[in-house]
N, C-alpha and C. Protein backbone atom coordinates (compact mmCIF):
# COMPACT_ATOMS: atom_id res chain seq x y z
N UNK A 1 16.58 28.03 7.44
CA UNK A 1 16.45 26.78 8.13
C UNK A 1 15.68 25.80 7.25
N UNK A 2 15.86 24.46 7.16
CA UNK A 2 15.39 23.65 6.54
C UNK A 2 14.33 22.97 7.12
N UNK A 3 13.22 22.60 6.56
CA UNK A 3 12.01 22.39 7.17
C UNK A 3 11.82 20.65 6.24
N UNK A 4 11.50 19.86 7.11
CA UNK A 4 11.03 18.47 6.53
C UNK A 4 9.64 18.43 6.28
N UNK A 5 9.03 18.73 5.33
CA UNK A 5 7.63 18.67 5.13
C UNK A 5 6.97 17.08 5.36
N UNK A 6 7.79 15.96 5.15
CA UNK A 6 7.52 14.43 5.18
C UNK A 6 6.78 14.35 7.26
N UNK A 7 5.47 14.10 6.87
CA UNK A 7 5.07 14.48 8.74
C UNK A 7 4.99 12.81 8.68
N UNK A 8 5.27 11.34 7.34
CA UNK A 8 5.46 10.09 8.04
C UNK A 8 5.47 9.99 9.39
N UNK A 9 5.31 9.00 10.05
CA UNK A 9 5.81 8.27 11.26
C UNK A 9 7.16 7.73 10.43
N UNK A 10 6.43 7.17 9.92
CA UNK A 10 7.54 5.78 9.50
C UNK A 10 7.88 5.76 8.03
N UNK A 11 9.40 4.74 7.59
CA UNK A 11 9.84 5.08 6.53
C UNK A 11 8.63 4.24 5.61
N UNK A 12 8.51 4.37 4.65
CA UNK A 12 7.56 3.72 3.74
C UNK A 12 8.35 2.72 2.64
N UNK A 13 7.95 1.42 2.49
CA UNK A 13 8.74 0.15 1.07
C UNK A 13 8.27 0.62 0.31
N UNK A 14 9.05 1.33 -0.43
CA UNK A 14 8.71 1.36 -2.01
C UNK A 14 8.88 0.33 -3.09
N UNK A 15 8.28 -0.09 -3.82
CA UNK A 15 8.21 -1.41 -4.75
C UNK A 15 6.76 -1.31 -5.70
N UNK A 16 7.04 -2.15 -6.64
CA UNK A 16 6.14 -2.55 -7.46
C UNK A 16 5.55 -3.92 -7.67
N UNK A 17 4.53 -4.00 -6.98
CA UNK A 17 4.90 -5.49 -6.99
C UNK A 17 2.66 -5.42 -7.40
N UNK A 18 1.89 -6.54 -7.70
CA UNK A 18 0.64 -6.50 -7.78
C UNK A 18 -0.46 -6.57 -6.90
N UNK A 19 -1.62 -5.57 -6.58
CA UNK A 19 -2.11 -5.87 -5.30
C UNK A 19 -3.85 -5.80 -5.85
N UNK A 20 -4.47 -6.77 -5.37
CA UNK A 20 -5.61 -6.39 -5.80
C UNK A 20 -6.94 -6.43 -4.90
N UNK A 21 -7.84 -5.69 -5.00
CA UNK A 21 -8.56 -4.67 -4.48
C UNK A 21 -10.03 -5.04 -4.96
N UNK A 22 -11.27 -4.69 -4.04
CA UNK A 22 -12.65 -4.47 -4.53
C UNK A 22 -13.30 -4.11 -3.06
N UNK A 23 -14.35 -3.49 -3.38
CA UNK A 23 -15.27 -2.88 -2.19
C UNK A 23 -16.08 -4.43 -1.66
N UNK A 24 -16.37 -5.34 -2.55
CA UNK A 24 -16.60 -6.15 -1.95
C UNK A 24 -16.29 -7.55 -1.93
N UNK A 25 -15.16 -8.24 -1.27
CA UNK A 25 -13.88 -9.07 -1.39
C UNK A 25 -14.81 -10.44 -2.17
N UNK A 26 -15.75 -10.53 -2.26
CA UNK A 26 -16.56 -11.84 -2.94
C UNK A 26 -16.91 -11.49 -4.47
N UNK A 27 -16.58 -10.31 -4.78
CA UNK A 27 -16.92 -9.77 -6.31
C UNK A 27 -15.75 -9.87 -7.03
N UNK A 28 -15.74 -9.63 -7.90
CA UNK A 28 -14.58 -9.83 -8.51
C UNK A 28 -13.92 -8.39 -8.54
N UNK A 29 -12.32 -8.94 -8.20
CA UNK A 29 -11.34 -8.30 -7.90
C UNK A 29 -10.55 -6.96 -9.40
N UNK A 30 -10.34 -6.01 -8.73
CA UNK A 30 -9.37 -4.94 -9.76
C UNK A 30 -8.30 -5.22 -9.24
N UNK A 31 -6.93 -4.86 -10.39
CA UNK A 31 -5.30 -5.49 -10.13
C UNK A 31 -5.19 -3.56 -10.19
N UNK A 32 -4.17 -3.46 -9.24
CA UNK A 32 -3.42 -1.89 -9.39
C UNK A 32 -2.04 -2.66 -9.14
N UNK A 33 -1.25 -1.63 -9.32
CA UNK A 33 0.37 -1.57 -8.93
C UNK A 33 0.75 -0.78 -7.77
N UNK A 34 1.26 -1.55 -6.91
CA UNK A 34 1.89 -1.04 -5.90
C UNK A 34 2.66 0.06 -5.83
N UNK A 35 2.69 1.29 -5.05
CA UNK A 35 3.62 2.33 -5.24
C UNK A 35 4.92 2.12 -3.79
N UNK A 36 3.46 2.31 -2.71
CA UNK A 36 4.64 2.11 -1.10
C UNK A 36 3.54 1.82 -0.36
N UNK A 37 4.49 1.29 1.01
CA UNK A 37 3.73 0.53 1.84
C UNK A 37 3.97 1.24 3.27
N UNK A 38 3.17 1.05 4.24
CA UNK A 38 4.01 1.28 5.54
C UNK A 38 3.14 0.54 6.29
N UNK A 39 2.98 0.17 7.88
CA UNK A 39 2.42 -0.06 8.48
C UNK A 39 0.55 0.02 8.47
N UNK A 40 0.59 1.18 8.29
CA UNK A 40 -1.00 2.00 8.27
C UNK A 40 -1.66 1.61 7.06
N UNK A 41 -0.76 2.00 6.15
CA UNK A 41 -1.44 2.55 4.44
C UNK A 41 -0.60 2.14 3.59
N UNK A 42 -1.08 1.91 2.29
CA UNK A 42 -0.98 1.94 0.97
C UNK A 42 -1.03 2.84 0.08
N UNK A 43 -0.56 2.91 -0.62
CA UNK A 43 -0.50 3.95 -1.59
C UNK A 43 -0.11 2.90 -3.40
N UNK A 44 -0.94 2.81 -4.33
CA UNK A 44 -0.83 1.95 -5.31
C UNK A 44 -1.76 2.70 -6.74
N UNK A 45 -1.45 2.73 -7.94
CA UNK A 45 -1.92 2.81 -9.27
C UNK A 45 -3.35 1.89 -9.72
N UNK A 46 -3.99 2.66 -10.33
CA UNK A 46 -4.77 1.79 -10.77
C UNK A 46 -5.41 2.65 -12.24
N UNK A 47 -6.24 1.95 -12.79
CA UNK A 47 -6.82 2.39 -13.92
C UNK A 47 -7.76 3.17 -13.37
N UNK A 48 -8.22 4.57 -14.53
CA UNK A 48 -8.89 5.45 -13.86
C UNK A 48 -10.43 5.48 -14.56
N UNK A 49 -11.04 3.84 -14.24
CA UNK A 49 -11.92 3.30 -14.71
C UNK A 49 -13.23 3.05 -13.60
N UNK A 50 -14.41 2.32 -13.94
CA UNK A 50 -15.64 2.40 -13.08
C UNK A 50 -14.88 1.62 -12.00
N UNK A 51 -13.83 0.62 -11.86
CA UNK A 51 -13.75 0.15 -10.67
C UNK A 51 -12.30 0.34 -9.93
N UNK A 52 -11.94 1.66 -10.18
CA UNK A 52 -11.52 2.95 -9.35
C UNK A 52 -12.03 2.96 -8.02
N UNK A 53 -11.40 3.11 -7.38
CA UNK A 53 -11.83 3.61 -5.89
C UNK A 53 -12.16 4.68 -5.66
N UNK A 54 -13.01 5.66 -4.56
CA UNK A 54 -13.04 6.98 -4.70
C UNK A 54 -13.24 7.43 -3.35
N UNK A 55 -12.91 8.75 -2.98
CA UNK A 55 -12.18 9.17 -1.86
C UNK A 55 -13.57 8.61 -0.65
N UNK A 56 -13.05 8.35 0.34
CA UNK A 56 -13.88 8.02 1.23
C UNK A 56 -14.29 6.47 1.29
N UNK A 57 -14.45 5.96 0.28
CA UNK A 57 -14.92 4.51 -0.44
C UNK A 57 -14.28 3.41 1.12
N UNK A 58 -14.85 2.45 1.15
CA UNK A 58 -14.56 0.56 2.19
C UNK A 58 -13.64 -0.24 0.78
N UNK A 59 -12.45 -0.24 1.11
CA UNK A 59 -12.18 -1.42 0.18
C UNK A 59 -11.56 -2.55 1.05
N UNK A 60 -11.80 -3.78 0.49
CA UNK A 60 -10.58 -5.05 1.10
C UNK A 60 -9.85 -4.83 -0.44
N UNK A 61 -7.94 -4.99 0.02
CA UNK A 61 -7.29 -5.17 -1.07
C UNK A 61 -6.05 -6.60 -0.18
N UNK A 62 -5.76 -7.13 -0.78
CA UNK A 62 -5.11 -8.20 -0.82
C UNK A 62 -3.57 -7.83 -2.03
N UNK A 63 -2.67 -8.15 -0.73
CA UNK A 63 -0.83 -7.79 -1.31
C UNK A 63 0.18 -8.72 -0.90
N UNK A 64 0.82 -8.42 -1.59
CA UNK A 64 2.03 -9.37 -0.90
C UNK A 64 3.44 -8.28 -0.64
N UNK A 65 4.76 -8.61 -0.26
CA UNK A 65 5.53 -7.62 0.17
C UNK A 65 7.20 -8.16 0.92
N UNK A 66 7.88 -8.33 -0.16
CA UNK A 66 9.05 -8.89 0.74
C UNK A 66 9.45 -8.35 2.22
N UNK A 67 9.57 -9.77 2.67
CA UNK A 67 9.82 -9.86 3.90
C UNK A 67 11.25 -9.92 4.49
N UNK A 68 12.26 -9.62 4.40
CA UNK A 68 13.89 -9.87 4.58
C UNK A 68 14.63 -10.12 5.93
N UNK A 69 15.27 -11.63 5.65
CA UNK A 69 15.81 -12.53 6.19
C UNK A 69 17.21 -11.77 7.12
N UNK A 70 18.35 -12.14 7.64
CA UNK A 70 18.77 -11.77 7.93
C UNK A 70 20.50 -11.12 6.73
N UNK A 71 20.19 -12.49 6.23
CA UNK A 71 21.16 -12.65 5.20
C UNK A 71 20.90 -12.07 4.27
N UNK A 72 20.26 -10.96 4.16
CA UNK A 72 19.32 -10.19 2.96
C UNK A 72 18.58 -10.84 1.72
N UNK A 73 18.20 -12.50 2.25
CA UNK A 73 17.03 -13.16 1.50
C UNK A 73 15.83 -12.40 1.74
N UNK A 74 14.82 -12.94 1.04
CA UNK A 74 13.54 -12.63 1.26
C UNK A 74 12.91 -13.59 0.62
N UNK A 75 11.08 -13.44 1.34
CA UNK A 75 10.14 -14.13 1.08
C UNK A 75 9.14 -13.44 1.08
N UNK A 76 7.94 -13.76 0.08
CA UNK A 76 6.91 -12.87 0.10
C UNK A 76 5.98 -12.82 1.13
N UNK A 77 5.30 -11.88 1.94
CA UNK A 77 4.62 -12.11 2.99
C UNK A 77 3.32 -11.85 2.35
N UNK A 78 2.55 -12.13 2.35
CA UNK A 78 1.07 -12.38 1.76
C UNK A 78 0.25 -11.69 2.96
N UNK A 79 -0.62 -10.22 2.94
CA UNK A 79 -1.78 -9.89 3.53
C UNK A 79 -3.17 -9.54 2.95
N UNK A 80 -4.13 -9.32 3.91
CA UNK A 80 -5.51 -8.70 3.22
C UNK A 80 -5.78 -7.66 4.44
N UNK A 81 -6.13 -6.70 3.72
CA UNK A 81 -6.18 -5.66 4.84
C UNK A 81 -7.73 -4.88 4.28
N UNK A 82 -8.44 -4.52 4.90
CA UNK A 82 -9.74 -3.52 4.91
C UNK A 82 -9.17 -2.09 5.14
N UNK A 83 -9.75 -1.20 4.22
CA UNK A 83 -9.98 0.03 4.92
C UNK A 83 -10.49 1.36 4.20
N UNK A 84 -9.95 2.49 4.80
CA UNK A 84 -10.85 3.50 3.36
C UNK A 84 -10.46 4.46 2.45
N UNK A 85 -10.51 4.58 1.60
CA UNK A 85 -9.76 5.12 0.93
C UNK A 85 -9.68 7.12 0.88
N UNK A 86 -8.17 7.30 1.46
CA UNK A 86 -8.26 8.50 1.78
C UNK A 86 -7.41 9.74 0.75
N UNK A 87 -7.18 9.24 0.20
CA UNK A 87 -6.69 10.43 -1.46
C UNK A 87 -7.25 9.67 -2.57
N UNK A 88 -7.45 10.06 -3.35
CA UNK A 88 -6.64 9.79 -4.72
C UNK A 88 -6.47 11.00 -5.80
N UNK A 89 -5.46 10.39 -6.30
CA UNK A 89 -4.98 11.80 -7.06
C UNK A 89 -4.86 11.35 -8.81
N UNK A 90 -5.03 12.60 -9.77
CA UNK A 90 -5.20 11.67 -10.98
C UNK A 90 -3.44 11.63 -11.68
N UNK A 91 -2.77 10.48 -12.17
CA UNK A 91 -1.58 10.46 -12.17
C UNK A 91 -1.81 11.22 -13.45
N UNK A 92 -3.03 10.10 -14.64
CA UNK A 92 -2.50 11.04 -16.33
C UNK A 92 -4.20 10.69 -16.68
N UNK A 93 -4.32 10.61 -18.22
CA UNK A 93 -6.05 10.18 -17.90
C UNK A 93 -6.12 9.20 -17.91
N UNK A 94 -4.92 7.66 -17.93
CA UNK A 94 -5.93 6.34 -17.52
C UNK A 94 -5.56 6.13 -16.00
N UNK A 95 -4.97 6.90 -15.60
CA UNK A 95 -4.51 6.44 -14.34
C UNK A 95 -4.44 7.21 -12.97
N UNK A 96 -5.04 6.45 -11.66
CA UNK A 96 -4.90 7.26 -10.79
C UNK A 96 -4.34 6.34 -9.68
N UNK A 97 -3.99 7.74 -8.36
CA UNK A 97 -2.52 6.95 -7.19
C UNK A 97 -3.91 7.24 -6.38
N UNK A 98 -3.71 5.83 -5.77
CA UNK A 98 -4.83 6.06 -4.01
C UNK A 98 -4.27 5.74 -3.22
N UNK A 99 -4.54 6.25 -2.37
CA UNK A 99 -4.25 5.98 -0.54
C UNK A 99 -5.12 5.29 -0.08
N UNK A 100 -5.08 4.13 0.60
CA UNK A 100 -5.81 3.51 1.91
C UNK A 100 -5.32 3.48 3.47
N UNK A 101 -6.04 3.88 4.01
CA UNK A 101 -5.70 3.73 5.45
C UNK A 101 -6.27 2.59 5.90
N UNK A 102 -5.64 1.71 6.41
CA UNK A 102 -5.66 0.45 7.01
C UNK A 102 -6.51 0.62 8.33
N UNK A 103 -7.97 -0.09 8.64
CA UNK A 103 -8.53 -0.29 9.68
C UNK A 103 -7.72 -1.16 10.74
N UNK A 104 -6.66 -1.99 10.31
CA UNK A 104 -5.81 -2.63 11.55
C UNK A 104 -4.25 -2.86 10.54
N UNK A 105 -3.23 -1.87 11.60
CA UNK A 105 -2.22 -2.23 10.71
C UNK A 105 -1.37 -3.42 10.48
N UNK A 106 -0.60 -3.45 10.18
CA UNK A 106 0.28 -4.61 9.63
C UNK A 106 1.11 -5.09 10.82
N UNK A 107 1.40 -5.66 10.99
CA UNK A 107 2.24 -6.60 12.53
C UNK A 107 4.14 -6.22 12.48
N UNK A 108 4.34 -5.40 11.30
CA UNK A 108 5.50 -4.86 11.27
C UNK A 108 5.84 -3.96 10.11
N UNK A 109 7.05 -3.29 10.12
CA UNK A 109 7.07 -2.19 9.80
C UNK A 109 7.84 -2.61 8.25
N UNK A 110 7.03 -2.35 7.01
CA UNK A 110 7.36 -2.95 6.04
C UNK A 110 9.01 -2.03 5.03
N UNK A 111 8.84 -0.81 5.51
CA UNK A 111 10.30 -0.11 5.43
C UNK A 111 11.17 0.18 5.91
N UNK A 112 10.80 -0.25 7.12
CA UNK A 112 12.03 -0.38 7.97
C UNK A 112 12.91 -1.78 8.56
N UNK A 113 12.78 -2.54 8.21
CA UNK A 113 12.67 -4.07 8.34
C UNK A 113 14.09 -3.98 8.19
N UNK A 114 15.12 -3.44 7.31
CA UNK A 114 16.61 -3.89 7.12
C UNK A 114 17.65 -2.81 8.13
N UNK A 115 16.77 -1.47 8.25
CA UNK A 115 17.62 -0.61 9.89
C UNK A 115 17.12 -1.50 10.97
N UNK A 116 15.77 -2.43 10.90
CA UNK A 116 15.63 -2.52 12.49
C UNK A 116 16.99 -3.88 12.64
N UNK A 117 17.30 -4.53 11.66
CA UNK A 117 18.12 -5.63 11.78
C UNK A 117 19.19 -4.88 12.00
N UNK A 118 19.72 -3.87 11.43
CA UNK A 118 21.01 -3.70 11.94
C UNK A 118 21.20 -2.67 13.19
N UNK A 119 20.59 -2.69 14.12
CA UNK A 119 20.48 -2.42 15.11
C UNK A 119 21.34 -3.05 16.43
């Protein structure tokens, strides 16, 4: 029998697009790369340098994230979201993947946006 290990809720946007991040949103900001998105959390690259995030850590990170039209345009939707950071894993030695869990999620579902239209 085949077993789905994926325990998601929801499908996750995968993209690359730039998102940037600091524990304290008035300091100056670190740039990572986006990996996927969903409602809750983030998941994005960054350098595996002093201003790294680390498990448990408060960050505000600030993203953007196509938004798609009906006609399969899009526009970038611009957020800032707080929250804490709950993995990170080391990708190679300059680089590591983190997770944030979002203290308030996103107002819609950023991978599922083109099934809920064709509904």
């Amino acid at each position: 029998m085949d077993r789905n290990n994926d325990r998601r809720a929801e499908r996750r946007l995968r993209y690359c697009w730039p998102i940037w991040f600091a524990e304290d949103f008035g300091a100056v900001l670190s740039q990572g790369q986006m990996v996927d998105l969903s409602s809750g959390a983030a998941g994005f690259t960054c350098y595996a340098d002093e201003h790294c995030p680390h498990l448990g850590q408060r960050i505000t990170a600030r993203f953007s994230f196509p938004q798609y039209g009906p006609d399969n345009s899009f526009e970038m939707a611009d957020f800032t979201r707080s929250g804490h950071v709950c993995r990170v894993d080391q990708v190679n030695g300059h680089l590591r993947r983190i997770a944030i869990q979002f203290a308030e999620p996103l107002p819609l579902r950023p991978g599922e946006q083109l099934a809920e239209e064709n509904q």
